[in-house]
Protein backbone atom coordinates (compact mmCIF):
# COMPACT_ATOMS: atom_id res chain seq x y z
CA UNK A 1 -76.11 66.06 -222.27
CA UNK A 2 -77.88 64.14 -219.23
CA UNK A 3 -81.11 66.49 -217.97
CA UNK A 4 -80.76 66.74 -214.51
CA UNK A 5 -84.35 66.29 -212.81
CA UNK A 6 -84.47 66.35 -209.39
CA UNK A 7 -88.55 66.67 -208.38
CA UNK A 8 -91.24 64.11 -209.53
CA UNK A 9 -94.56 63.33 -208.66
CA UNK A 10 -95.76 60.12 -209.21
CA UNK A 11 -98.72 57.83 -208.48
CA UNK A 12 -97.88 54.32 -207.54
CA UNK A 13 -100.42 51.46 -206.76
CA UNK A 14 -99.61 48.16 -205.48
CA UNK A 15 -101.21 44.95 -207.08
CA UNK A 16 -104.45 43.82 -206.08
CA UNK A 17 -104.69 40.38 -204.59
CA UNK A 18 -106.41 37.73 -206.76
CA UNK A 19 -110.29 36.14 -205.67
CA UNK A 20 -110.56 32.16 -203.83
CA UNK A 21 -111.78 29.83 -206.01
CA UNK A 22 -115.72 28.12 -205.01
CA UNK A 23 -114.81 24.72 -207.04
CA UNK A 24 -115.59 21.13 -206.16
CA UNK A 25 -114.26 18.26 -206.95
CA UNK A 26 -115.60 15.81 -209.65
CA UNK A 27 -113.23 13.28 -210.15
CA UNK A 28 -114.43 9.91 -211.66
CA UNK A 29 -115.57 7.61 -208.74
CA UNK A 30 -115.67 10.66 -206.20
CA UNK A 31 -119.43 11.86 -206.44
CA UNK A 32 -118.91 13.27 -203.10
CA UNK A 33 -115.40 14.71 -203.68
CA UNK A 34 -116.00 18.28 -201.54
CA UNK A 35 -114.84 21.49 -202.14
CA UNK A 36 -111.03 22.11 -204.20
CA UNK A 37 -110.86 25.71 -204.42
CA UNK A 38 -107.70 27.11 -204.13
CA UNK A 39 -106.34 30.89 -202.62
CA UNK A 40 -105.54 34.11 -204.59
CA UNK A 41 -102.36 35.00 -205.12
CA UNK A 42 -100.54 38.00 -203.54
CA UNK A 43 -100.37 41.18 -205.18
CA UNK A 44 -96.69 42.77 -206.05
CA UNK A 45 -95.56 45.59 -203.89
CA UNK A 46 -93.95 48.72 -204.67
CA UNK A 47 -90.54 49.14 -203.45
CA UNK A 48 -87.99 51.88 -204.05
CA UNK A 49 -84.28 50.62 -204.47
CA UNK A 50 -81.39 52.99 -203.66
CA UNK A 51 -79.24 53.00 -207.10
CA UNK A 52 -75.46 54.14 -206.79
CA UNK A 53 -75.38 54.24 -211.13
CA UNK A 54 -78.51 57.05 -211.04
CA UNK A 55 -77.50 60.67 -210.95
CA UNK A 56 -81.20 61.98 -211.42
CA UNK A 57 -84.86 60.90 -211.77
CA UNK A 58 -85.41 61.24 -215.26
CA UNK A 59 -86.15 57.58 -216.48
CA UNK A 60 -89.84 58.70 -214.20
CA UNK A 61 -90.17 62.31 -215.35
CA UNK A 62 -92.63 60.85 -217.28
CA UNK A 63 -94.21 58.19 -216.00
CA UNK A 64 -97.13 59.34 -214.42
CA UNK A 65 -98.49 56.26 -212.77
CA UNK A 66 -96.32 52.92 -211.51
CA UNK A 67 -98.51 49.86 -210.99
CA UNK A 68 -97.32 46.48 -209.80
CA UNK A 69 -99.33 43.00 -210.98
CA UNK A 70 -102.06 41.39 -209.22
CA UNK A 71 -102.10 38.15 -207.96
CA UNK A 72 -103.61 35.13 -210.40
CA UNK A 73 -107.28 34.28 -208.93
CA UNK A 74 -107.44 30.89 -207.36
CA UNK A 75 -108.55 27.64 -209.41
CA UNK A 76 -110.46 24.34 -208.64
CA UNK A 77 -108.13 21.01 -207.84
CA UNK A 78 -106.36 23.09 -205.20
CA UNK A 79 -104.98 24.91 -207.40
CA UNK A 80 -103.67 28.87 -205.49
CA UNK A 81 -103.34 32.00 -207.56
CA UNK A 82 -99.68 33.00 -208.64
CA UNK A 83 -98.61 35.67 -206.40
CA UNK A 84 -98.04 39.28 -208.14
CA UNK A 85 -94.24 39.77 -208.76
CA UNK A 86 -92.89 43.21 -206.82
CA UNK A 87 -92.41 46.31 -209.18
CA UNK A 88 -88.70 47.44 -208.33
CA UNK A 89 -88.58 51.39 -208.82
CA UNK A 90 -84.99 52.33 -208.80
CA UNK A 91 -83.97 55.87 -207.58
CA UNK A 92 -80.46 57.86 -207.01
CA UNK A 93 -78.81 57.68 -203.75
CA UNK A 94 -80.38 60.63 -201.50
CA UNK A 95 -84.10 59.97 -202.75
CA UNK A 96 -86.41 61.36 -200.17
CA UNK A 97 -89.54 59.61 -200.82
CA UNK A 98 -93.21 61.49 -199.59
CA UNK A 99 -96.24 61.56 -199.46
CA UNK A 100 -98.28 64.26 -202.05
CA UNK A 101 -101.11 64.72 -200.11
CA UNK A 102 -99.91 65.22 -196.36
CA UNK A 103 -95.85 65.95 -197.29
CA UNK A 104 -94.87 63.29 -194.82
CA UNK A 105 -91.61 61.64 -195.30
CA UNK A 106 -91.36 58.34 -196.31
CA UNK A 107 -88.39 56.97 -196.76
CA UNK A 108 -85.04 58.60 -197.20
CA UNK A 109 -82.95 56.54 -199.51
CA UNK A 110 -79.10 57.10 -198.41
CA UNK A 111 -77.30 53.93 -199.20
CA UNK A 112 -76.59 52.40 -202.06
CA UNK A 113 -78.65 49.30 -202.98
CA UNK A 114 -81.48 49.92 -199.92
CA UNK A 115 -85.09 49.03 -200.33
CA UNK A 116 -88.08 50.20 -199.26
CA UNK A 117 -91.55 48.73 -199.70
CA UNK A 118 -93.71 52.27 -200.50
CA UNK A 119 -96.71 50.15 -201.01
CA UNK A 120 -97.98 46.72 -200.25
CA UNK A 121 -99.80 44.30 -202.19
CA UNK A 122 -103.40 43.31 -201.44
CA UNK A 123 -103.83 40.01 -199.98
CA UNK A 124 -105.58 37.18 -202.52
CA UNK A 125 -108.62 35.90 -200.95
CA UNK A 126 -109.28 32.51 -199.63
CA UNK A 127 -111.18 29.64 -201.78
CA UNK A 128 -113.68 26.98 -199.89
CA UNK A 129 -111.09 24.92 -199.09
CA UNK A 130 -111.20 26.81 -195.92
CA UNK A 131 -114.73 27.01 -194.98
CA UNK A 132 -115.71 23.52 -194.89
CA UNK A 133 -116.92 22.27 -191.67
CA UNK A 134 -118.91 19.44 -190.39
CA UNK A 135 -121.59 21.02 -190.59
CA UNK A 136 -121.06 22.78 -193.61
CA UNK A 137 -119.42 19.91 -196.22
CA UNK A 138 -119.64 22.01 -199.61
CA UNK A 139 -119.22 25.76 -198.39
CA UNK A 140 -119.55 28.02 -201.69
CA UNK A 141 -117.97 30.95 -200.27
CA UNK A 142 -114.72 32.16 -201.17
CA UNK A 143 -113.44 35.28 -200.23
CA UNK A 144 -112.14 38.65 -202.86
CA UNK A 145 -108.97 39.60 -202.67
CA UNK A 146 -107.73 42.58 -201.32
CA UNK A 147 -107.05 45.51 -203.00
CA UNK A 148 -103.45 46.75 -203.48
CA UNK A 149 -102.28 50.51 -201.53
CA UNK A 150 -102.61 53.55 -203.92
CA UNK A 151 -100.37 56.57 -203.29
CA UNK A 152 -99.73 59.90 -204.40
CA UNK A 153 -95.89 60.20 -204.33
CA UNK A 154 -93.94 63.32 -204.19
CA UNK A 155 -89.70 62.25 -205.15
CA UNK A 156 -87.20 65.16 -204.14
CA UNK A 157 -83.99 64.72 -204.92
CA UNK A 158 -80.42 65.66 -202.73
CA UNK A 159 -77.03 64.75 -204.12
CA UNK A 160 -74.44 63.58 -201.70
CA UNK A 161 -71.20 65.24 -202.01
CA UNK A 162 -68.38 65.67 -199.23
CA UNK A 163 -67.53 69.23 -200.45
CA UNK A 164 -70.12 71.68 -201.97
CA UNK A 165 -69.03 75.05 -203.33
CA UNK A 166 -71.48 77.43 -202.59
CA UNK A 167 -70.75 81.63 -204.32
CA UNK A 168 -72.25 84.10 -206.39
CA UNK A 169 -72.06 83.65 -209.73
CA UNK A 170 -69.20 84.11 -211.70
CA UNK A 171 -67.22 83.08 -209.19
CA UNK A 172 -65.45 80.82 -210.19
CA UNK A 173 -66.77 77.34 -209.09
CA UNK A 174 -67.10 75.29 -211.94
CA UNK A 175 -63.54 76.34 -212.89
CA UNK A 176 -62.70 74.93 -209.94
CA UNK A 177 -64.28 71.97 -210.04
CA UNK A 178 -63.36 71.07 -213.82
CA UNK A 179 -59.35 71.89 -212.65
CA UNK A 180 -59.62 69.99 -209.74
CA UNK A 181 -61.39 66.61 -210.96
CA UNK A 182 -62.45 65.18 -214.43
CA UNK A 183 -65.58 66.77 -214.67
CA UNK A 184 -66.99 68.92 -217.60
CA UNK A 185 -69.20 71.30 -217.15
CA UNK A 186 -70.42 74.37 -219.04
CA UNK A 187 -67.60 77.51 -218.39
CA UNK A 188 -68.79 80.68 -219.69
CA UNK A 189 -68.10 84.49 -218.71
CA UNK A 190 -71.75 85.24 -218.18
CA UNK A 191 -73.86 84.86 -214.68
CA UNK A 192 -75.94 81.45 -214.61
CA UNK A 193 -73.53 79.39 -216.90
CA UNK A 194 -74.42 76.82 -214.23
CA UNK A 195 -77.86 75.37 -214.54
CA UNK A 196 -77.69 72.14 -213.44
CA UNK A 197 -75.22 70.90 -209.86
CA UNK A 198 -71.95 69.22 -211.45
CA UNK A 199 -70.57 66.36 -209.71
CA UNK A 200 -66.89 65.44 -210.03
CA UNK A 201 -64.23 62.92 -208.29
CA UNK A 202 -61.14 64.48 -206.97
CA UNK A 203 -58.39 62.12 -206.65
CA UNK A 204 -56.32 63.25 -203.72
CA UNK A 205 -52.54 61.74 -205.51
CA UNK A 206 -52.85 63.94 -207.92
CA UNK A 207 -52.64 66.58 -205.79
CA UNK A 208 -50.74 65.12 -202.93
CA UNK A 209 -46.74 65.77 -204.25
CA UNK A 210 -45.59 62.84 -203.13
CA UNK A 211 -46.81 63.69 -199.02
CA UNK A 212 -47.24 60.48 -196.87
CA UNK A 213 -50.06 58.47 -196.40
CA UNK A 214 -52.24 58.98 -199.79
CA UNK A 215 -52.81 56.45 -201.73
CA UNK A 216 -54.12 56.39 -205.32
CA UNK A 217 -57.37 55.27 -203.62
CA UNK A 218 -57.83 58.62 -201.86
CA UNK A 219 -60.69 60.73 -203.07
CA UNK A 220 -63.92 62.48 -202.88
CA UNK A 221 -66.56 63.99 -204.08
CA UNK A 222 -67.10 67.86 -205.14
CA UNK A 223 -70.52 69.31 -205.97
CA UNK A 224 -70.60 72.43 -207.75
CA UNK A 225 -74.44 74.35 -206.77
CA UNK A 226 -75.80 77.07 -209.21
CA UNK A 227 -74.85 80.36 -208.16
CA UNK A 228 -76.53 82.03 -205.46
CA UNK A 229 -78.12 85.69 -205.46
CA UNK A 230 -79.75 87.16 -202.79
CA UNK A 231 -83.08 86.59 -202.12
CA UNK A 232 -82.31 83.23 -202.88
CA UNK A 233 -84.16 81.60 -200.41
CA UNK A 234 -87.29 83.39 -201.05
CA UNK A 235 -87.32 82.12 -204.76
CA UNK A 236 -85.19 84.45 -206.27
CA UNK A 237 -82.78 83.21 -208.87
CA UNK A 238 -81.88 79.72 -209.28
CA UNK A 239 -80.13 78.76 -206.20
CA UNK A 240 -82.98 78.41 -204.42
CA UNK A 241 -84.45 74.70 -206.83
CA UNK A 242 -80.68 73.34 -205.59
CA UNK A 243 -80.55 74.87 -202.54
CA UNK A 244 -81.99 71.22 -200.87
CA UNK A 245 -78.65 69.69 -202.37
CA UNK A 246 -76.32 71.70 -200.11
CA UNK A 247 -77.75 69.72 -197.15
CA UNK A 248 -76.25 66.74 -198.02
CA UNK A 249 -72.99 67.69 -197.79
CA UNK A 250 -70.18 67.45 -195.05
CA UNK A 251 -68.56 70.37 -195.62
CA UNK A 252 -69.30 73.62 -196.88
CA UNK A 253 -66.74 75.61 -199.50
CA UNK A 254 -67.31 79.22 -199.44
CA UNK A 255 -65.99 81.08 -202.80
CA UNK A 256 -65.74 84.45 -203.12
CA UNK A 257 -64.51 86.52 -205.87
CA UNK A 258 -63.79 90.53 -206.29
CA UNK A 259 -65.62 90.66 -209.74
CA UNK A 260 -69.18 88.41 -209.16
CA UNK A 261 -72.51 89.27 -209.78
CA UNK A 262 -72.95 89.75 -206.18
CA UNK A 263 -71.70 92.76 -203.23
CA UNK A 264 -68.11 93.97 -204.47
CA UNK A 265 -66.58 93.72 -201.00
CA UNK A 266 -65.69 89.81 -200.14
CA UNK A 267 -66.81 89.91 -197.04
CA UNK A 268 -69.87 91.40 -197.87
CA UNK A 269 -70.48 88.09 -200.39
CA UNK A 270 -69.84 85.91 -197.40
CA UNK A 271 -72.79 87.60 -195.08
CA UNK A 272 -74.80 87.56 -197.92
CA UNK A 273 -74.21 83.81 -198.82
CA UNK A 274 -74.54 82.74 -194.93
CA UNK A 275 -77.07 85.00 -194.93
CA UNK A 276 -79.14 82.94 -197.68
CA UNK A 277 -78.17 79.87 -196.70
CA UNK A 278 -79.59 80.26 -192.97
CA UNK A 279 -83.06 81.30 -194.62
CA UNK A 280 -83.32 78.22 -196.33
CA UNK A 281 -81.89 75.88 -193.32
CA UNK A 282 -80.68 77.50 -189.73
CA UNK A 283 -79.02 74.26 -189.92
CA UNK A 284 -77.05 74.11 -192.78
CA UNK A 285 -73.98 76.61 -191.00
CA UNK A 286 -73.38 74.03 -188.23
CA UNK A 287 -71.34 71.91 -190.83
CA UNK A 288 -67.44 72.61 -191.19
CA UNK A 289 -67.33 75.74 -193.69
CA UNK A 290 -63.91 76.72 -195.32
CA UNK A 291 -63.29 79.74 -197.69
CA UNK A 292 -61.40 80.50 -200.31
CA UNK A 293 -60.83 83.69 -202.83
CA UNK A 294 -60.74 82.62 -206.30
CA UNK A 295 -59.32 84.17 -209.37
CA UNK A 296 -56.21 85.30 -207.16
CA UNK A 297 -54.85 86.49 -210.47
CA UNK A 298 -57.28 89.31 -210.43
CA UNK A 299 -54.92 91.49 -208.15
CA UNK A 300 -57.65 94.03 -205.70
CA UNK A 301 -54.67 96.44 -204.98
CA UNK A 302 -55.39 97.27 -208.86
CA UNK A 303 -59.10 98.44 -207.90
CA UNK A 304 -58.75 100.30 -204.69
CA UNK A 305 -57.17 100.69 -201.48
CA UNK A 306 -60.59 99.44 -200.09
CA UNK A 307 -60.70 96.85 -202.05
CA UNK A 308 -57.16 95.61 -200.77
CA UNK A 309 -58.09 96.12 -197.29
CA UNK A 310 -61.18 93.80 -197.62
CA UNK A 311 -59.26 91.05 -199.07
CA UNK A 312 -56.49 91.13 -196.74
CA UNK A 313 -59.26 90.61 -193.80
CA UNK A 314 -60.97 87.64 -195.55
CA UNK A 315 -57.95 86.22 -195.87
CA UNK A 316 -56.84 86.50 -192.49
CA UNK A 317 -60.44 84.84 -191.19
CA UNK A 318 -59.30 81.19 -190.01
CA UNK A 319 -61.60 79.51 -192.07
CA UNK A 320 -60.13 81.10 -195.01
CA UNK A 321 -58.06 78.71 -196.74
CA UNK A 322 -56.23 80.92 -199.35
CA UNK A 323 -56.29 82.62 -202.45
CA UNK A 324 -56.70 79.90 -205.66
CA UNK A 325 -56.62 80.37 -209.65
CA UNK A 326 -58.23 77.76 -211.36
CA UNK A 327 -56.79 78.90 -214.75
CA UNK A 328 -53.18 78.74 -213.50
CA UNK A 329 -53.67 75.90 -211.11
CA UNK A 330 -52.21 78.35 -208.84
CA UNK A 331 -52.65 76.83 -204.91
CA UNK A 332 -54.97 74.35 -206.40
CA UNK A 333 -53.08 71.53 -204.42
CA UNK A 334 -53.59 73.29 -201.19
CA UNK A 335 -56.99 73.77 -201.47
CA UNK A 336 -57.24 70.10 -201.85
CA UNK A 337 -54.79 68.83 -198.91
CA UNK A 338 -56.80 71.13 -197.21
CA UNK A 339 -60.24 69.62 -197.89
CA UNK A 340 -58.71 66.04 -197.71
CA UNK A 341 -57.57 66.92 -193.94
CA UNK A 342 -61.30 68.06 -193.04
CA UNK A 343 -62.47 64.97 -194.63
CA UNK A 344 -59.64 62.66 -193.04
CA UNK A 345 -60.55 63.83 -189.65
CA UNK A 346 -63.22 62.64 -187.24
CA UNK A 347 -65.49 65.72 -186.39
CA UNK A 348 -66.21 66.67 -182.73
CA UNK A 349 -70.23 66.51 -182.00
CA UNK A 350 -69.87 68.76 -179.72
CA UNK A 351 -68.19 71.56 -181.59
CA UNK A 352 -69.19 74.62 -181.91
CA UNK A 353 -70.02 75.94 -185.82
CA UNK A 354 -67.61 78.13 -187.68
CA UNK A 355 -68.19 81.67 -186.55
CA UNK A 356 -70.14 83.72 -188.95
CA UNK A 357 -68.25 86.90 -189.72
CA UNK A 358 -71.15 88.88 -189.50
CA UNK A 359 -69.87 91.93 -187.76
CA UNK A 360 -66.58 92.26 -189.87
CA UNK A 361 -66.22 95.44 -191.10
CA UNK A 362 -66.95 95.86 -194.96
CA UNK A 363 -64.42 97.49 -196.75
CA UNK A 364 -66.55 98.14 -200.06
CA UNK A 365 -70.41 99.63 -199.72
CA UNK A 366 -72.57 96.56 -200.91
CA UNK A 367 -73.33 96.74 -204.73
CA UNK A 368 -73.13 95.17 -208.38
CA UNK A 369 -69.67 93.88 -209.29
């Protein structure tokens, strides 16, 4: 299994530029033959290259410091310095790149095969070629080259996804995502059976039945976070380390559950999870947010009359999507038209966010599952 490492720290240092040359000429014939030394070379730069084929930053969780070569010093018979070649560092897509010391941002790495020079090489020094004058017909100076840019580097990592399911745990998620696309992760009946974010591919055909307009090429991508619990954003748990990964994506899938590790009522999961989520980033609600109860096999009219009422109004919210079983498949392809038609369509700036339902009435008193 592939460790998922998304936070490094890293020291980088660009190559140092190589010294001029102070030679002179003593060809046969040429007792006067003036100065021949030649320029250092450059030294290699750091650069950080956007790779679509990484998923994580392991290959530097242990490589503690990144230096590029140094330019070649200068030689006599005009002779410059070979420059340093760059040192390529190749990161996932979504890469934000910073500074240790001051936490400013870099470089945010969000296409696939974009560079980014982090740190420049020194320049190599100039020989006596360049100081001769007419007054001055066999200069011995030559100038050092310059020394490379050192940096402490702080590497956070954010997946991109177009859907991230965001719940309590137990609640069903990666069941969802492992019906839903070819992706494998851990299933368990026990909270935090998710310790890592799961990407998968959802092909759109396979859930289209034959509807217009989708073509084998349709897809996207699902992320499946770590389950939530409250407090989350104050470092409670282990939503908040993945918490950052929810920002990159477009829309946000609510999933809610009578039997989580979270409030009983449904609707008192959903102010919880908003409730998290605008800790961490007031942001993060302004993207599209859908819902949907999972484990619709698990009837609530079998655990009260309260707990009936409260899924009735979460499922008449508009946002709400349906009711989904990932074991039977059971409105599995609507759940992904559904998504596809959010993705499909062009969003309006100017729109306002998805109303939180924070003043629905709760039909179960908050509690453990």
């Amino acid at each position: 299994m592939m460790h998922f490492v998304d936070e490094v720290r890293l020291a980088v240092k660009a190559g140092d530029g190589g010294n001029g040359s102070a030679a002179f000429r003593r060809a046969r014939f040429e007792p006067l033959g003036g100065p021949s030394g030649g320029d250092g070379g450059r030294g290699g730069d750091i650069v950080f290259v956007a790779c679509p084929q990484l998923r994580t930053l392991l290959d530097l969780r242990y490589r503690k410091r990144i230096e590029a070569p140094s330019g070649e010093h200068g030689r006599s018979k005009d002779q410059y310095g070979k420059a340093g070649a760059d040192h390529e560092i190749r990161v996932p897509i979504g890469t934000v790149v910073r500074d240790a010391e001051t936490g400013a941002e870099l470089v945010d790495l969000t296409e696939a095969g974009q560079r980014c020079i982090i740190a420049k090489g020194g320049r190599g020094g100039r020989g006596n070629i360049h100081f001769a004058t007419s007054t001055n017909q066999a200069p011995r100076t030559a100038e050092d080259g310059q020394p490379g840019e050192s940096l402490e580097l702080s590497l956070e990592l954010k997946l991109f996804a177009d859907v991230g399911l965001v719940g309590f745990p137990n609640a069903g998620k990666s069941t969802l995502i492992a019906a839903t696309s070819r992706a494998k992760p851990k299933i368990a009946n026990y909270p935090f059976t998710t310790l890592v974010p799961n990407l998968g591919v959802v092909a759109v055909a396979n859930h289209a039945g034959g509807r217009d307009r989708v073509t084998q090429e349709g897809s996207f991508v699902i992320a499946d976070i770590p389950g939530l619990v409250e407090g989350a954003a104050a470092g409670k748990g282990l939503g908040h380390d993945f918490l950052r990964h929810i920002e990159r994506t477009r829309i946000l899938l609510f999933v809610v559950a009578p039997d989580v590790a979270g409030p009983a009522s449904m609707l008192d999961q959903l102010k919880a999870l908003k409730a998290e989520l605008t800790a961490f980033n007031p942001d993060i609600l302004n993207k599209e947010t859908l819902i949907v109860r999972s484990k619709s096999d698990l009837n609530a009219r079998d655990v009260n009359e309260e707990a009936a009422e409260d899924e009735a109004a979460l499922l008449a919210l508009p946002e709400c999507i349906g009711s989904v079983c990932a074991v039977t498949h059971e409105g599995l392809d609507a759940l992904v038209m559904a998504l596809w038609q959010k993705l499909s369509t062009p969003r309006d700036p100017v729109a306002p966010a998805s109303p939180t339902p924070a003043d629905a009435p709760s039909a179960a008193p908050s509690g453990a599952a």
